[in-house]
C-alpha atoms as a PDB file:
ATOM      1  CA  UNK A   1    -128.861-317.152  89.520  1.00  0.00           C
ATOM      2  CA  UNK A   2    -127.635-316.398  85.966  1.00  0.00           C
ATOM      3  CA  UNK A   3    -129.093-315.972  82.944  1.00  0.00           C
ATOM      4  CA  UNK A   4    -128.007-316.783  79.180  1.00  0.00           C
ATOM      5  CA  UNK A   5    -128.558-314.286  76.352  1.00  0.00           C
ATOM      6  CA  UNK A   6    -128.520-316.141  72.648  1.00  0.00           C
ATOM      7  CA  UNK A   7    -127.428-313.632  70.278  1.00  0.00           C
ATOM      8  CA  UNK A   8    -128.050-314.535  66.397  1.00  0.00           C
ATOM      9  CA  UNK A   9    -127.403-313.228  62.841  1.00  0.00           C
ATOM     10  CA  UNK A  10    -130.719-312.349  61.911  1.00  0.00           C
ATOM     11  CA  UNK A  11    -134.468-311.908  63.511  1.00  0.00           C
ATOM     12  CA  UNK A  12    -135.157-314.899  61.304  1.00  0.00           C
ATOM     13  CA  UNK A  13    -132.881-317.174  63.126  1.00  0.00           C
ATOM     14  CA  UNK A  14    -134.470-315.592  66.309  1.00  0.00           C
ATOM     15  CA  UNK A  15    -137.827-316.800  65.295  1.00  0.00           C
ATOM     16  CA  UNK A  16    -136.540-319.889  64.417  1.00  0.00           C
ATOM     17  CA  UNK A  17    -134.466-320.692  67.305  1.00  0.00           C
ATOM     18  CA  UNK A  18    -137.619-319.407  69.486  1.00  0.00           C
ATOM     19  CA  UNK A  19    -139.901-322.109  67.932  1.00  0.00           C
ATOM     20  CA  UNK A  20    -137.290-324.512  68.392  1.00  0.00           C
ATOM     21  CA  UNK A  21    -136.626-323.851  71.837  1.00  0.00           C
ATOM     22  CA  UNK A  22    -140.621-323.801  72.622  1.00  0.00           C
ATOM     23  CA  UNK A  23    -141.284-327.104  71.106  1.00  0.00           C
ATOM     24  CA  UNK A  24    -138.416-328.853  73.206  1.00  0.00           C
ATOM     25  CA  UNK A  25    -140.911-326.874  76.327  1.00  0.00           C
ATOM     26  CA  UNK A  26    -137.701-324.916  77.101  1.00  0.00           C
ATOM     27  CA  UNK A  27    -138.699-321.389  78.658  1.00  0.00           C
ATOM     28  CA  UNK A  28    -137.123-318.722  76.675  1.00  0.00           C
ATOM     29  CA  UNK A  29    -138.602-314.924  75.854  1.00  0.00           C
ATOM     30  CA  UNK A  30    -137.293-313.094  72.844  1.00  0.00           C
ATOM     31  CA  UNK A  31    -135.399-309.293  74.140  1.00  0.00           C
ATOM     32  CA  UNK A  32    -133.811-306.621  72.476  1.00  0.00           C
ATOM     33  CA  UNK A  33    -129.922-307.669  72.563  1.00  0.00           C
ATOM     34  CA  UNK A  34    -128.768-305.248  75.956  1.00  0.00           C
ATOM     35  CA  UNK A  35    -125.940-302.618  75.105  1.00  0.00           C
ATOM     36  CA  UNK A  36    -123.278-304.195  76.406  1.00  0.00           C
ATOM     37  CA  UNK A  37    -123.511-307.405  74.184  1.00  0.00           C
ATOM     38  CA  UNK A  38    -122.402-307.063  70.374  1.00  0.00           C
ATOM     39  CA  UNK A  39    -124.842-308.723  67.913  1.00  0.00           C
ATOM     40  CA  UNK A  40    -125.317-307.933  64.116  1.00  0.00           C
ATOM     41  CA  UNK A  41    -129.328-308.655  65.304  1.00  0.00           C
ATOM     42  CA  UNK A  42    -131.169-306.105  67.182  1.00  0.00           C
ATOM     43  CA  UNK A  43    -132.961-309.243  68.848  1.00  0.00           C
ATOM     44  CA  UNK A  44    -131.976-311.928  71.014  1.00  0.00           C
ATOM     45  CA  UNK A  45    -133.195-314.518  73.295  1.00  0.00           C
ATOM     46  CA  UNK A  46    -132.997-314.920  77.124  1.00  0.00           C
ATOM     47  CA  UNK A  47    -133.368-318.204  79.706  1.00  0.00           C
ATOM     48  CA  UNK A  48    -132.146-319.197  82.165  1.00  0.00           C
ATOM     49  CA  UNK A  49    -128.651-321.081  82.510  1.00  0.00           C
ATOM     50  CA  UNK A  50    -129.462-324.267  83.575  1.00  0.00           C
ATOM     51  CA  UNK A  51    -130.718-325.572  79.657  1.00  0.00           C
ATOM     52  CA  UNK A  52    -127.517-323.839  78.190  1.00  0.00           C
ATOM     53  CA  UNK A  53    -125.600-327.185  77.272  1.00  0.00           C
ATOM     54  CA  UNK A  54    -129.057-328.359  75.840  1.00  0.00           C
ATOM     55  CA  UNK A  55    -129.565-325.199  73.851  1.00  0.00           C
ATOM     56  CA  UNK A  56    -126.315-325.022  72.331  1.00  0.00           C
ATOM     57  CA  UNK A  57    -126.750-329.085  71.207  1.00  0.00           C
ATOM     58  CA  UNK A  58    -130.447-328.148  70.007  1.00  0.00           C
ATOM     59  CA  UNK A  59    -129.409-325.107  67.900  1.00  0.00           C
ATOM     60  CA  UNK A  60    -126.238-326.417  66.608  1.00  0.00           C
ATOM     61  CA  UNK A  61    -128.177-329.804  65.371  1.00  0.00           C
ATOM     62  CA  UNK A  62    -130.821-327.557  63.592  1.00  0.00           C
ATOM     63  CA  UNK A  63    -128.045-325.434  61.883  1.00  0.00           C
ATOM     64  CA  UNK A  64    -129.086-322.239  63.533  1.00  0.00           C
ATOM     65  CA  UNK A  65    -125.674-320.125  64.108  1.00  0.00           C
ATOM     66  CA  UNK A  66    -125.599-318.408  67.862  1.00  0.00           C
ATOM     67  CA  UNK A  67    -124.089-317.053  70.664  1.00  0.00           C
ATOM     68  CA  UNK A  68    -124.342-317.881  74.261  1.00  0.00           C
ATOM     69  CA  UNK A  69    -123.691-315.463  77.063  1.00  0.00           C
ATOM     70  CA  UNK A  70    -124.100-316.262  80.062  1.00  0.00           C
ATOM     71  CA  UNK A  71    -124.444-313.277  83.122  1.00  0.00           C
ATOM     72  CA  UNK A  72    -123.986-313.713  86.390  1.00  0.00           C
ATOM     73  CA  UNK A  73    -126.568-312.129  88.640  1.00  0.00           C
ATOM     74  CA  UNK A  74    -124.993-309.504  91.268  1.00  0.00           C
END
């Protein structure tokens, strides 16, 4: 299974994106953004792959500027 990391500009958009994503029932946890990802936020969120598509249409018609990574389990 993977997993998809949403990185964002700001803990605002975090919040926001959070809500969002909660509203639309659409599991999601806020993290601290791991090392090996670059993001000008310290925070981030994290679900699971299979809404990905959906997220990126969700955020993207609410204006909220992101990232999606998604990591493969090993």
């Amino acid at each position: 299974m993977s997993t998809t990391i949403i990185t964002f500009e700001s803990v605002r958009m975090v919040i926001k994106a959070d809500a969002l994503l909660r509203q639309y029932q659409i599991f999601c946890k806020i993290i601290p953004v791991p090392g090996h990802i670059s993001s000008e936020c310290g925070m981030c969120i994290e679900t699971n792959s299979d809404n990905h598509e959906l997220i990126r249409h969700l955020l993207s018609k609410h204006h909220i500027q992101h990232n999606i990574n998604v990591l493969q389990s090993t």
